[in-house]
C-alpha atoms as a PDB file:
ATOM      1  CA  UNK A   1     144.599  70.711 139.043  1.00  0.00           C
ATOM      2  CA  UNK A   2     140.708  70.495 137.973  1.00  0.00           C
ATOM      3  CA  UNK A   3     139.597  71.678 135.012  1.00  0.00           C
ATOM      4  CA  UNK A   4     137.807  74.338 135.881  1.00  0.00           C
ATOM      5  CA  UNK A   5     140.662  75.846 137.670  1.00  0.00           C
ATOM      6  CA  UNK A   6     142.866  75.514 134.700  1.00  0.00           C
ATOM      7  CA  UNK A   7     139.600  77.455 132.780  1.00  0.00           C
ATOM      8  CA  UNK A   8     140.363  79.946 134.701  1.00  0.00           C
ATOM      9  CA  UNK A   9     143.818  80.179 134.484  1.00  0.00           C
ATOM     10  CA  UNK A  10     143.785  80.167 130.604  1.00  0.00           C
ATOM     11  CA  UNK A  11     140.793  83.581 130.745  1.00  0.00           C
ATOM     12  CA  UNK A  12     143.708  84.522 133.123  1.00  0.00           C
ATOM     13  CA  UNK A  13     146.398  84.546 130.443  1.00  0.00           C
ATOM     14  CA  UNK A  14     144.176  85.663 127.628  1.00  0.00           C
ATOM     15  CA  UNK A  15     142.604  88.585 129.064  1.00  0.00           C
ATOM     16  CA  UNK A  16     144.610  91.539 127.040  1.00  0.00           C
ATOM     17  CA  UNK A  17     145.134  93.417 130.125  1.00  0.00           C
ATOM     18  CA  UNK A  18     146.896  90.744 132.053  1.00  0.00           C
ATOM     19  CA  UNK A  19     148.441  89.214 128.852  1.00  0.00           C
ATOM     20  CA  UNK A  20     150.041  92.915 128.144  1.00  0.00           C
ATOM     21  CA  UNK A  21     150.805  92.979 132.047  1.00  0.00           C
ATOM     22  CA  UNK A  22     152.909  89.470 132.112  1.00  0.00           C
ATOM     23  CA  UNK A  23     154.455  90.373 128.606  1.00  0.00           C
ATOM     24  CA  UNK A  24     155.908  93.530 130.054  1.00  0.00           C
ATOM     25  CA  UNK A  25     157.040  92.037 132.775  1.00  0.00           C
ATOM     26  CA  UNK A  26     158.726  88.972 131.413  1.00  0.00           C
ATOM     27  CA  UNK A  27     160.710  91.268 128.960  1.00  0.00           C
ATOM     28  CA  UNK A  28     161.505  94.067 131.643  1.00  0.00           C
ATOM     29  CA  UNK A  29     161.567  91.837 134.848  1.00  0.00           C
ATOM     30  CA  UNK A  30     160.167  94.376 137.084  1.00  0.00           C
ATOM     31  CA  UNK A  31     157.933  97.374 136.658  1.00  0.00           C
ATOM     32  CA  UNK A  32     155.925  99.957 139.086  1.00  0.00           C
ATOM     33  CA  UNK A  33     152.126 100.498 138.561  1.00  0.00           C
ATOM     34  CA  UNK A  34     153.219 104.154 137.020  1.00  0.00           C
ATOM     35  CA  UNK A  35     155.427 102.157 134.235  1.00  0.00           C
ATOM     36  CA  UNK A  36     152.635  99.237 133.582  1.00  0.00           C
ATOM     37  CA  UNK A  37     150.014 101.854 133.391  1.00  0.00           C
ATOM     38  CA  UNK A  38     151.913 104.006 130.557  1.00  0.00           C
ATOM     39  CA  UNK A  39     152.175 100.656 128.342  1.00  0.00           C
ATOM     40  CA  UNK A  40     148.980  98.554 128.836  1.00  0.00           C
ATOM     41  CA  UNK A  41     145.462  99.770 127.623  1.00  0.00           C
ATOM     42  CA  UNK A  42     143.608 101.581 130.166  1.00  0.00           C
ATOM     43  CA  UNK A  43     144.021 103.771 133.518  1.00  0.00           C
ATOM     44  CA  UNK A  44     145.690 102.951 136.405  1.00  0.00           C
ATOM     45  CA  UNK A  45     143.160 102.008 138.142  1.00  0.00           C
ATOM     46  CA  UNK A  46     142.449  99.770 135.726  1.00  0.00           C
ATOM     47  CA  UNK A  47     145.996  98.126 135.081  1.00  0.00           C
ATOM     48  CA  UNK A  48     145.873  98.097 139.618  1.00  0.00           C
ATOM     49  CA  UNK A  49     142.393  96.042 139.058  1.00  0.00           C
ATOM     50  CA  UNK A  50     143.936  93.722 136.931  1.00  0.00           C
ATOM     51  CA  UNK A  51     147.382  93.167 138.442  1.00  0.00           C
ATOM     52  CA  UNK A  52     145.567  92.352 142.100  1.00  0.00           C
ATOM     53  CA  UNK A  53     143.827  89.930 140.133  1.00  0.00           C
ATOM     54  CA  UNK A  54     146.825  88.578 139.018  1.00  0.00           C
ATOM     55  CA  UNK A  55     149.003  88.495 142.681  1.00  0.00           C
ATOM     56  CA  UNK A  56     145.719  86.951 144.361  1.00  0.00           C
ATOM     57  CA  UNK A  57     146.206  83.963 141.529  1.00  0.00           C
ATOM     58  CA  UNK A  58     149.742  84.118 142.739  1.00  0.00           C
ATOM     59  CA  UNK A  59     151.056  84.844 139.417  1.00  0.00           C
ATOM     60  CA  UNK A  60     152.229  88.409 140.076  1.00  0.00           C
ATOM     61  CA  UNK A  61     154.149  89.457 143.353  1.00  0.00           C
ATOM     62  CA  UNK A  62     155.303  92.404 145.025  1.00  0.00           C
ATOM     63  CA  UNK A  63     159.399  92.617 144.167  1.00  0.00           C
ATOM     64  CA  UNK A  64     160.298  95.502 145.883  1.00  0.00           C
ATOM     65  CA  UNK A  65     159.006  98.807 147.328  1.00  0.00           C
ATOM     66  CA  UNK A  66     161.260 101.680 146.529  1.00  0.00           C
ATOM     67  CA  UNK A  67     160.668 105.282 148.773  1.00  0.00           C
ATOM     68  CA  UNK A  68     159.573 108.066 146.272  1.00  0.00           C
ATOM     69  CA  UNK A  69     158.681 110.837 149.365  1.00  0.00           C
ATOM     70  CA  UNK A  70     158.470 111.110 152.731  1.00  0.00           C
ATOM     71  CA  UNK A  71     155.305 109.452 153.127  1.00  0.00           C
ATOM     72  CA  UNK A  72     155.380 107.538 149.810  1.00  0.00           C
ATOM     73  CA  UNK A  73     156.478 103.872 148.446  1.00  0.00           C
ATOM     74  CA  UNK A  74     156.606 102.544 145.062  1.00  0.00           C
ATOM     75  CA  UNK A  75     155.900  99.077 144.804  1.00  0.00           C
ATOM     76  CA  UNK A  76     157.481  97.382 141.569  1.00  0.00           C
ATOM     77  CA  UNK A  77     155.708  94.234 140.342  1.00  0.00           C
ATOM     78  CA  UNK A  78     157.592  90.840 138.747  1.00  0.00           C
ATOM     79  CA  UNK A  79     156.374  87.388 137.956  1.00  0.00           C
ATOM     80  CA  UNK A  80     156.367  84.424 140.024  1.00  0.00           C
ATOM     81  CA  UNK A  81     158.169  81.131 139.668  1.00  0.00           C
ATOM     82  CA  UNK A  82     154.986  80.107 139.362  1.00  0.00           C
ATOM     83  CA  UNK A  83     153.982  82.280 135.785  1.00  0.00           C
ATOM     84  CA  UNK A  84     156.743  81.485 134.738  1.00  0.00           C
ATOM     85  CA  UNK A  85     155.991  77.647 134.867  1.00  0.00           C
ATOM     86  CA  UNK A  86     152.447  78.130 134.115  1.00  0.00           C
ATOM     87  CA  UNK A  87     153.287  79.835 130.214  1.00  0.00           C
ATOM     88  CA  UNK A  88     155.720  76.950 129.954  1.00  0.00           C
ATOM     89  CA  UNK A  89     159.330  77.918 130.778  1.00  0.00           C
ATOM     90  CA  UNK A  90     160.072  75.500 133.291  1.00  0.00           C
ATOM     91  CA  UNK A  91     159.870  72.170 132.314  1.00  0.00           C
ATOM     92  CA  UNK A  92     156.962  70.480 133.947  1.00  0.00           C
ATOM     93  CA  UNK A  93     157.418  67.300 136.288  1.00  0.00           C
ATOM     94  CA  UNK A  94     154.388  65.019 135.857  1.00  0.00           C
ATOM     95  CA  UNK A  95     152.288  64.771 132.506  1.00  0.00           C
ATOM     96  CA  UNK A  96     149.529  66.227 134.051  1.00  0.00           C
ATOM     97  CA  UNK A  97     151.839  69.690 134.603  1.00  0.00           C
ATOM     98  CA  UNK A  98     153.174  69.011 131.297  1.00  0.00           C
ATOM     99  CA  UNK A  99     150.099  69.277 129.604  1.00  0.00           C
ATOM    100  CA  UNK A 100     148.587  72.480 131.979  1.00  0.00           C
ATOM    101  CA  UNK A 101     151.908  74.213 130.444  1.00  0.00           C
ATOM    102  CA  UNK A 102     151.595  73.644 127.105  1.00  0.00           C
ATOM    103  CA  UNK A 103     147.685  74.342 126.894  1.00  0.00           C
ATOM    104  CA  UNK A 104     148.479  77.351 128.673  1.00  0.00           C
ATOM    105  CA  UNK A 105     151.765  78.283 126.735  1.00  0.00           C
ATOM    106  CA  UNK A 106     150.010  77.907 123.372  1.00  0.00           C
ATOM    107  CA  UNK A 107     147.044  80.143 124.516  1.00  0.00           C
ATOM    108  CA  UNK A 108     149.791  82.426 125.345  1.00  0.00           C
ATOM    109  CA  UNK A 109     151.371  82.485 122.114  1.00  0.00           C
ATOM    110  CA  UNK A 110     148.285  82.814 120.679  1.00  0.00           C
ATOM    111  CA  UNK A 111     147.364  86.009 122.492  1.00  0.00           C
ATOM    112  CA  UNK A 112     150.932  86.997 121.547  1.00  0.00           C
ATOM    113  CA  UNK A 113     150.574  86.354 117.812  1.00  0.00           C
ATOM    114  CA  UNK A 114     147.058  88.459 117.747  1.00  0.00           C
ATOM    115  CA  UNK A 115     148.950  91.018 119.251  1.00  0.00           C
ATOM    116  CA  UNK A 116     151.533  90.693 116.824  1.00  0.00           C
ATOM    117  CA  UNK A 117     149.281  90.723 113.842  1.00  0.00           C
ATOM    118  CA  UNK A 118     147.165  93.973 115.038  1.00  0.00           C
ATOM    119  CA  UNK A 119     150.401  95.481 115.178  1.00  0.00           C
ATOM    120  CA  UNK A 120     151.072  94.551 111.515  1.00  0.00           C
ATOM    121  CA  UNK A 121     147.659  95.515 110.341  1.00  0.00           C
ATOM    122  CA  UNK A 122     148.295  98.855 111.598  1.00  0.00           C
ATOM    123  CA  UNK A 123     149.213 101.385 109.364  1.00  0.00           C
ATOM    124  CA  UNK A 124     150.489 101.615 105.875  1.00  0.00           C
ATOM    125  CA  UNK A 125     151.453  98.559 104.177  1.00  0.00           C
ATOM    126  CA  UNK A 126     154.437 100.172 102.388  1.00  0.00           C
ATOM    127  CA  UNK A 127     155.699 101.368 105.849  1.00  0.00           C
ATOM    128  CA  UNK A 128     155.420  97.952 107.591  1.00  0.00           C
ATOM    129  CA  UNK A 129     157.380  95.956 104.538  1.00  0.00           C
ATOM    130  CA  UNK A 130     160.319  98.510 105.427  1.00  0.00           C
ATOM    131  CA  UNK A 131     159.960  97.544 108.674  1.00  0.00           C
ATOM    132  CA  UNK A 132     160.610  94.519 108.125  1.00  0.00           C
ATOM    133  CA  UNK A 133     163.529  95.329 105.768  1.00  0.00           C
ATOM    134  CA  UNK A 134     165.352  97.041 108.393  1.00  0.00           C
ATOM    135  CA  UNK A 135     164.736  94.200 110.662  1.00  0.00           C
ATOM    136  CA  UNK A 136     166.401  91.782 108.110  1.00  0.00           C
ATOM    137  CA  UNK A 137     168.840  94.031 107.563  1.00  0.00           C
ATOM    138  CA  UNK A 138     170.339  93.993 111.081  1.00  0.00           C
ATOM    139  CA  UNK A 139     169.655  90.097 112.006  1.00  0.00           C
ATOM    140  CA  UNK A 140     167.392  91.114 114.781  1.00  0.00           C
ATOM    141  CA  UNK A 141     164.644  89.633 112.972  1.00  0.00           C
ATOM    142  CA  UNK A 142     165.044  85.424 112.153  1.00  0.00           C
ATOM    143  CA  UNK A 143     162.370  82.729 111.756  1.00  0.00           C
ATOM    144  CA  UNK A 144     163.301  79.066 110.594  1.00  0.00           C
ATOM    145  CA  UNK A 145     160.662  76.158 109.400  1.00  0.00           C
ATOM    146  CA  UNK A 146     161.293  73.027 107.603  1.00  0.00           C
ATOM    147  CA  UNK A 147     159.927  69.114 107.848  1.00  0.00           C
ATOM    148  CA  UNK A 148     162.226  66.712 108.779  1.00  0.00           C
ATOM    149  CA  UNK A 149     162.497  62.551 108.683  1.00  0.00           C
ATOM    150  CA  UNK A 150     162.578  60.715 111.785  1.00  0.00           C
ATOM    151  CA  UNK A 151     166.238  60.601 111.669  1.00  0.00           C
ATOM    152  CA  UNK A 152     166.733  64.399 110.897  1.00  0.00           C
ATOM    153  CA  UNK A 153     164.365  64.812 113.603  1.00  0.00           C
ATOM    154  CA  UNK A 154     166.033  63.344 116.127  1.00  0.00           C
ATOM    155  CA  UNK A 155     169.740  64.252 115.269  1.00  0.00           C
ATOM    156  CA  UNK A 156     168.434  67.918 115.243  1.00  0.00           C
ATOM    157  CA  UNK A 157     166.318  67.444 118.284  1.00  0.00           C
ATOM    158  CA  UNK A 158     169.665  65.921 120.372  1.00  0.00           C
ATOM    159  CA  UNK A 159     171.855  69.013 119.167  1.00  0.00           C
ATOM    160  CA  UNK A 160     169.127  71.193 120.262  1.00  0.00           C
ATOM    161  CA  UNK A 161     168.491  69.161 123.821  1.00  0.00           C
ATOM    162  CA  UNK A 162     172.045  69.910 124.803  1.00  0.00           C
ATOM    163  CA  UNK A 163     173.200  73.362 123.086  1.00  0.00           C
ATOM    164  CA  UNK A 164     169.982  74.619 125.284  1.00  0.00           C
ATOM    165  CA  UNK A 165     171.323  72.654 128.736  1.00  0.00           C
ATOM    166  CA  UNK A 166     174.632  74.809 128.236  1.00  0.00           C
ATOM    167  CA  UNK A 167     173.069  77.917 127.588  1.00  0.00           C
ATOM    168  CA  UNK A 168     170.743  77.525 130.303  1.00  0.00           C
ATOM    169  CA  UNK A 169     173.695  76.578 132.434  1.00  0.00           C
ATOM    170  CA  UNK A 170     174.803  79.963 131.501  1.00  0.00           C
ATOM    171  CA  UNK A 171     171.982  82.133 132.294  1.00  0.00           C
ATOM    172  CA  UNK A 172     171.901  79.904 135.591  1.00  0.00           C
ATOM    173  CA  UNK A 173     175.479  81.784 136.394  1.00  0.00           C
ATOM    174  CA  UNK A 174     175.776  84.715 134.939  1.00  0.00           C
ATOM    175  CA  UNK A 175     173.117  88.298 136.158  1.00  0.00           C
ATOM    176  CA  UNK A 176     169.889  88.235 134.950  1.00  0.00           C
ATOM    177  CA  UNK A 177     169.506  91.701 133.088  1.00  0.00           C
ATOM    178  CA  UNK A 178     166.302  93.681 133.544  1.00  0.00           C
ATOM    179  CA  UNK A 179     165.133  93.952 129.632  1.00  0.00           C
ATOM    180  CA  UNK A 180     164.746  91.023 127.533  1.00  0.00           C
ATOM    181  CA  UNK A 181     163.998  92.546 124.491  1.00  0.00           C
ATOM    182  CA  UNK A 182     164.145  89.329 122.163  1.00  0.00           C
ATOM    183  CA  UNK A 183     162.141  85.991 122.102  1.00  0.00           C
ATOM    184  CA  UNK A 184     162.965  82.709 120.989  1.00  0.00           C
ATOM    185  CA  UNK A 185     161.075  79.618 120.605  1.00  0.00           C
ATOM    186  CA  UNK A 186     161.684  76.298 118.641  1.00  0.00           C
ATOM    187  CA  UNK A 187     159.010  73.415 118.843  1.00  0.00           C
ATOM    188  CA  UNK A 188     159.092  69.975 117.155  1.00  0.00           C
ATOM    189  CA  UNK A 189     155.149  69.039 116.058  1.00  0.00           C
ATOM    190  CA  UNK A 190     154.707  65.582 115.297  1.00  0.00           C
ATOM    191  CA  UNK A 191     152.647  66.310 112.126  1.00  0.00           C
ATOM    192  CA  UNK A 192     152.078  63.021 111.070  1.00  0.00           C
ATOM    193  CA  UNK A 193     151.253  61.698 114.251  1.00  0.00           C
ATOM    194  CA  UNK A 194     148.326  64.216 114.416  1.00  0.00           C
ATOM    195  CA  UNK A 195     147.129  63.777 111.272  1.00  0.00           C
ATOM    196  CA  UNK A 196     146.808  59.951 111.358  1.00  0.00           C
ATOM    197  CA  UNK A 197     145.597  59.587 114.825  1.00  0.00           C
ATOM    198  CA  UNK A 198     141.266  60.236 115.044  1.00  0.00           C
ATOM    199  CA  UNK A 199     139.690  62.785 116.571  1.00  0.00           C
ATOM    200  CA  UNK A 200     139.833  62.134 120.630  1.00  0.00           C
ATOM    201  CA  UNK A 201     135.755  62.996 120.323  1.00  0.00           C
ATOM    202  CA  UNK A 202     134.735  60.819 117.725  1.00  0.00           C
ATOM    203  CA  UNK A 203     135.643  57.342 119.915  1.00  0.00           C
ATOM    204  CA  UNK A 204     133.034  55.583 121.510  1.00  0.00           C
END
């Protein structure tokens, strides 16, 4: 893929619109224009703008088109195999789709963590340290860091590698449900490796 088309891709993902757009719809699998348009920013003609933009870049697809009246269809609106494996949750093949995933995941989770942290800003200060309380308190809320030697690395990295091939062996087998209301991500960053190595730009 050329660069410029992966430029586009990543204003694609970070446009707040579409980024609110494919976040809705990877949590709730499927949505109508009526049920976008009540939780994204704008009118419906706005959120319809937007989500042609995103089935012409073959990102968003028609799932199903339900009769309301007479004279009347609902279409409802999920993500395609290929969004999916363009924010990075299907593992790439070559390097070359490795690396389109992960630039594009990251500028995902970027988007997602501004979002995140105008959500926290909101508001009294008091009222979101509560929030958070009450999240502790029922283990919906969980968040683990830590550096680790090469060995620790890769003994945690292995038990990782295959508890996620079962439980993706699971999800393969049993229904997919319709809300997703919880995220998880774990990533190993080879601090050191990034730190010692110079600046790509600065080589002659």
């Amino acid at each position: 893929m050329s660069t410029d088309k992966l430029s586009d891709k990543q204003k694609l993902l970070a446009d707040d619109i579409n980024f609110r757009i494919t976040s809705l719809l990877i949590v709730y699998n499927e949505l109508s224009l009526t049920q976008l348009t009540k939780r994204v920013r704008g009118s419906k003609s706005t959120a319809h703008r937007h989500l042609q933009v995103l089935i012409e870049n073959e990102l968003v697809e028609v799932s199903a088109e339900i009769k309301v009246r007479s004279d009347k269809k609902a279409k409802y609106y999920s993500l395609t195999k290929r969004a999916y494996e363009s924010l990075g949750f299907t593992a790439a093949e070559t390097p070359e789709e490795r690396l389109q995933s992960t630039m594009n995941y990251y500028l995902y989770y970027k988007t997602f963590i501004d979002e995140l942290l105008e959500y926290l800003n909101k508001g009294d200060k008091e009222q979101q340290i509560q929030r958070f309380k009450d999240l502790s308190d029922t283990n919906t809320f969980d968040f683990w860091a830590t550096l680790l030697t090469e060995n620790e690395f890769n003994e945690l990295k292995n038990e990782m590698d295959q508890l996620y091939e079962r439980f993706t062996e699971i999800q393969a087998k049993s229904k997919r449900e319709n809300v997703r209301p919880y995220f998880f991500m774990m990533n190993f960053i080879p601090f050191k490796q990034m730190l010692d190595e110079k600046n790509p730009s600065s080589k002659k």
